[in-house]
C-alpha atoms as a PDB file:
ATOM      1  CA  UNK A   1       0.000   0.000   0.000  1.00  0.00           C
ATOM      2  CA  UNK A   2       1.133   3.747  -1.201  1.00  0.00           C
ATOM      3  CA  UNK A   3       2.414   5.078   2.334  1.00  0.00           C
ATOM      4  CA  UNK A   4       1.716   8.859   1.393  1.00  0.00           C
ATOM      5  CA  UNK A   5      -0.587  11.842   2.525  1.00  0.00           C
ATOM      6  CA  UNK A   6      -2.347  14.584  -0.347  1.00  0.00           C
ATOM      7  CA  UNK A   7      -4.915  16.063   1.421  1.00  0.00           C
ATOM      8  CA  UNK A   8      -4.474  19.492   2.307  1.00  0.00           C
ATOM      9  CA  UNK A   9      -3.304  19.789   6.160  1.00  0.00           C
ATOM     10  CA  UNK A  10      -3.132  23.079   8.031  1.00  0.00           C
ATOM     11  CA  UNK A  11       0.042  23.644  10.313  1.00  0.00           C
ATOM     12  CA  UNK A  12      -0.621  27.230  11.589  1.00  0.00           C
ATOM     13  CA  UNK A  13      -2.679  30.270  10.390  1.00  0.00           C
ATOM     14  CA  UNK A  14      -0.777  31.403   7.773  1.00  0.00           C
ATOM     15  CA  UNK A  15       0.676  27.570   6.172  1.00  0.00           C
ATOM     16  CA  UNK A  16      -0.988  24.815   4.065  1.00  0.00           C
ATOM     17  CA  UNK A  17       0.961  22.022   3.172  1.00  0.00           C
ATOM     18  CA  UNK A  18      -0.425  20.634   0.615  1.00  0.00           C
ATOM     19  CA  UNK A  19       1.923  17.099  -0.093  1.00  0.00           C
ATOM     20  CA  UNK A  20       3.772  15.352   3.328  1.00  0.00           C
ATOM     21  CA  UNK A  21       7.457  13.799   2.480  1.00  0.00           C
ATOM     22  CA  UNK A  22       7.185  10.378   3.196  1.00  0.00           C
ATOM     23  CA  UNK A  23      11.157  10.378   4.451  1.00  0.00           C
ATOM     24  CA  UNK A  24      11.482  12.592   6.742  1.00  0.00           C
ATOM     25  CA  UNK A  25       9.710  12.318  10.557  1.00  0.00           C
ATOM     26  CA  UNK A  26       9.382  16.401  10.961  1.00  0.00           C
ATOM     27  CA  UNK A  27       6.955  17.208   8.213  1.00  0.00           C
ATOM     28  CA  UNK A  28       8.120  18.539   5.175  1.00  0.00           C
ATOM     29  CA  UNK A  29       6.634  19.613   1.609  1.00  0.00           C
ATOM     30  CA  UNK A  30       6.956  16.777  -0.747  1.00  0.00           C
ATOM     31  CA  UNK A  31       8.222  18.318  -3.947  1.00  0.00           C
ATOM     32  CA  UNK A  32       8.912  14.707  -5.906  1.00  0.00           C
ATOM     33  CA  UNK A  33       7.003  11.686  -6.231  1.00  0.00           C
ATOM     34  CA  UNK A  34       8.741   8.490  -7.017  1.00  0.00           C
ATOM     35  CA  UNK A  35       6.473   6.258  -9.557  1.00  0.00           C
ATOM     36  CA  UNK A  36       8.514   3.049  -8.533  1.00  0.00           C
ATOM     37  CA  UNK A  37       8.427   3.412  -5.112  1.00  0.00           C
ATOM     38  CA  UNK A  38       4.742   4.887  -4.933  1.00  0.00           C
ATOM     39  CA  UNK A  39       6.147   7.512  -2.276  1.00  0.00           C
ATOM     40  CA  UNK A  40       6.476  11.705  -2.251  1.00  0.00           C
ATOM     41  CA  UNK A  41      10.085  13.204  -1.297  1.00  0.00           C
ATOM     42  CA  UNK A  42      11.333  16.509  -0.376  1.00  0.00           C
ATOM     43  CA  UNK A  43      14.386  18.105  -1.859  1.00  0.00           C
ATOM     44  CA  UNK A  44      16.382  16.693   0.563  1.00  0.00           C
ATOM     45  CA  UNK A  45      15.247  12.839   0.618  1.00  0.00           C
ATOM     46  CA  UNK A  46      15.141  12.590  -3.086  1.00  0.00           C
ATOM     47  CA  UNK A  47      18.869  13.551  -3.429  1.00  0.00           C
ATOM     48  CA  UNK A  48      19.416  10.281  -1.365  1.00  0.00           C
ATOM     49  CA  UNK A  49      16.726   8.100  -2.991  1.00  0.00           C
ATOM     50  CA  UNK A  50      18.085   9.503  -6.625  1.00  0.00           C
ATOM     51  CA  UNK A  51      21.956   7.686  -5.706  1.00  0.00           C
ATOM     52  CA  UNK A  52      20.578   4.751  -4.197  1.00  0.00           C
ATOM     53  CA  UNK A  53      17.823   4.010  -6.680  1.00  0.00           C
ATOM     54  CA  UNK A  54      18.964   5.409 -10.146  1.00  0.00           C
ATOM     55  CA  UNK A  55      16.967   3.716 -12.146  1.00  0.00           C
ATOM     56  CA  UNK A  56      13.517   4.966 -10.515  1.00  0.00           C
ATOM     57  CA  UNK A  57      11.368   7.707 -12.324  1.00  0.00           C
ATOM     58  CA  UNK A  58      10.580  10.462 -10.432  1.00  0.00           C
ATOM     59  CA  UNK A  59       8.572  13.166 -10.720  1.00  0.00           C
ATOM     60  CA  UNK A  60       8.734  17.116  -9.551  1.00  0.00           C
ATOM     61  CA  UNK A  61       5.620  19.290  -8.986  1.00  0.00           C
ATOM     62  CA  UNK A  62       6.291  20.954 -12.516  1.00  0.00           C
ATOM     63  CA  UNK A  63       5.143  16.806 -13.329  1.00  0.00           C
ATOM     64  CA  UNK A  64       2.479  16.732 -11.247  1.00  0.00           C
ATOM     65  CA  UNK A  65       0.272  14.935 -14.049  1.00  0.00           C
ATOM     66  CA  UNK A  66       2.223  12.132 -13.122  1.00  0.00           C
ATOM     67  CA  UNK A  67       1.524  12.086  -9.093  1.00  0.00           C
ATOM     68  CA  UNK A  68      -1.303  10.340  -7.549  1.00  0.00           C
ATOM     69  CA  UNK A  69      -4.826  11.639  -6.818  1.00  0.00           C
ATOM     70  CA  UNK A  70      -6.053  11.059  -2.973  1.00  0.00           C
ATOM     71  CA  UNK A  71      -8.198   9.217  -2.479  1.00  0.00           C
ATOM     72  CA  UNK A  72     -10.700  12.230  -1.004  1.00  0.00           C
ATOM     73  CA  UNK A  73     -10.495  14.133  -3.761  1.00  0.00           C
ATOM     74  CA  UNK A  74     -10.938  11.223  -6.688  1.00  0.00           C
ATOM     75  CA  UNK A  75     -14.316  10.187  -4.675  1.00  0.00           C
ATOM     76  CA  UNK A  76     -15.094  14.051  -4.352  1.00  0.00           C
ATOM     77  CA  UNK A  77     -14.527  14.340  -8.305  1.00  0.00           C
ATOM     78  CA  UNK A  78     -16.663  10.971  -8.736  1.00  0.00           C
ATOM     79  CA  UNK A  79     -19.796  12.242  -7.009  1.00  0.00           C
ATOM     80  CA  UNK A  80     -22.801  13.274  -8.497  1.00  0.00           C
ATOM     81  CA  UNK A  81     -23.684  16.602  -8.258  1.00  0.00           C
ATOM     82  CA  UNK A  82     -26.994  16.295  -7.833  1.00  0.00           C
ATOM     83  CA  UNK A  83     -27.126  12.938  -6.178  1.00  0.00           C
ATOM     84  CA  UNK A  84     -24.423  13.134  -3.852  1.00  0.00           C
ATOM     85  CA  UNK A  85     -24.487   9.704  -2.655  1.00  0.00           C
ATOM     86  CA  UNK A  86     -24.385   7.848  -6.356  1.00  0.00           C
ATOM     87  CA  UNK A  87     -21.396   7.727  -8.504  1.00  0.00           C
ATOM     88  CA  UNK A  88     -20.332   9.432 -11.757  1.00  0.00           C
ATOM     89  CA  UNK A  89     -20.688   6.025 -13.986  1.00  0.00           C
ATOM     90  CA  UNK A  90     -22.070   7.346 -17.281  1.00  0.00           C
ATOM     91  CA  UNK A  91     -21.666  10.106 -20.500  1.00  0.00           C
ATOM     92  CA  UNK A  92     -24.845  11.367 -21.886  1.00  0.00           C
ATOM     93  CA  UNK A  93     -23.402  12.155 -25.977  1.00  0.00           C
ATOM     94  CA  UNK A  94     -26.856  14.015 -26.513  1.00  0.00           C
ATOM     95  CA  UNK A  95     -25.705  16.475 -23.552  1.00  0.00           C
ATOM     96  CA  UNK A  96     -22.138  15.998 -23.134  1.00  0.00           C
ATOM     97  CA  UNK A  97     -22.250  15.518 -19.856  1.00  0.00           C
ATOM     98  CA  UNK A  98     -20.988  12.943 -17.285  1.00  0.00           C
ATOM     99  CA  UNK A  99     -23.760  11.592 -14.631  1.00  0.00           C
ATOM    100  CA  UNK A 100     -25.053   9.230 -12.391  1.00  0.00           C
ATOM    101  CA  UNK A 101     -27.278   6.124 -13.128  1.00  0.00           C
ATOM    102  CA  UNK A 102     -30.526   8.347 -11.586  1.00  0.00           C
ATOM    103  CA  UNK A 103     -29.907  11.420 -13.848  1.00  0.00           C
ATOM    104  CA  UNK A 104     -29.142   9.579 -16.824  1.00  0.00           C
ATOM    105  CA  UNK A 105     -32.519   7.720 -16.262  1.00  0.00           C
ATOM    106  CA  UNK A 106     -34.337  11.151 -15.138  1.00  0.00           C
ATOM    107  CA  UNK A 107     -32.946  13.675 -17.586  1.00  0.00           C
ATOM    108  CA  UNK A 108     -30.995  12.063 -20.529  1.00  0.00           C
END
């Protein structure tokens, strides 16, 4: 199992950090992700995971495409809009529109 965090966590009134290193037991922004090893890194950590695991493919935040989506915000993204307890599962081509098995039924 992926041993990182994504969801946003507040550390003090003024700081958000947004991506935890997975390294490092103070917490730290995560500015790499490591596709092998499922795991985020800060600067620092990746420096050391880059020499002993060269042939891993990491990825900064200018790569982000490549990162993982928590888990929250995938089943946030999923949800139905207007039936927030069913699943996005269909495309209605007459509306171009993604919904749920109710509004497809309903309104498509």
């Amino acid at each position: 199992m992926a041993a990182f965090y994504i969801a946003p966590l507040a550390i003090g009134p003024d700081e958000v950090k947004d991506c935890i290193c997975s390294s490092r037991e103070e917490q730290a922004n995560a500015d790499f992700y490591c596709k092998t090893c499922l795991k985020l890194y800060c600067g620092k950590c990746i420096q050391l995971h880059d020499k002993w695991f060269k042939k891993h493919s990491s990825y900064g935040r200018n790569d982000m495409k490549e990162w993982p989506v928590s888990k929250q915000v995938e089943e946030f993204l999923l949800k139905c809009q207007a039936h927030k307890d069913d699943k996005i599962e269909m495309l209605c081509d007459d509306h171009s529109q993604l919904c749920c098995t109710k509004c497809a039924f309903n309104d498509h």
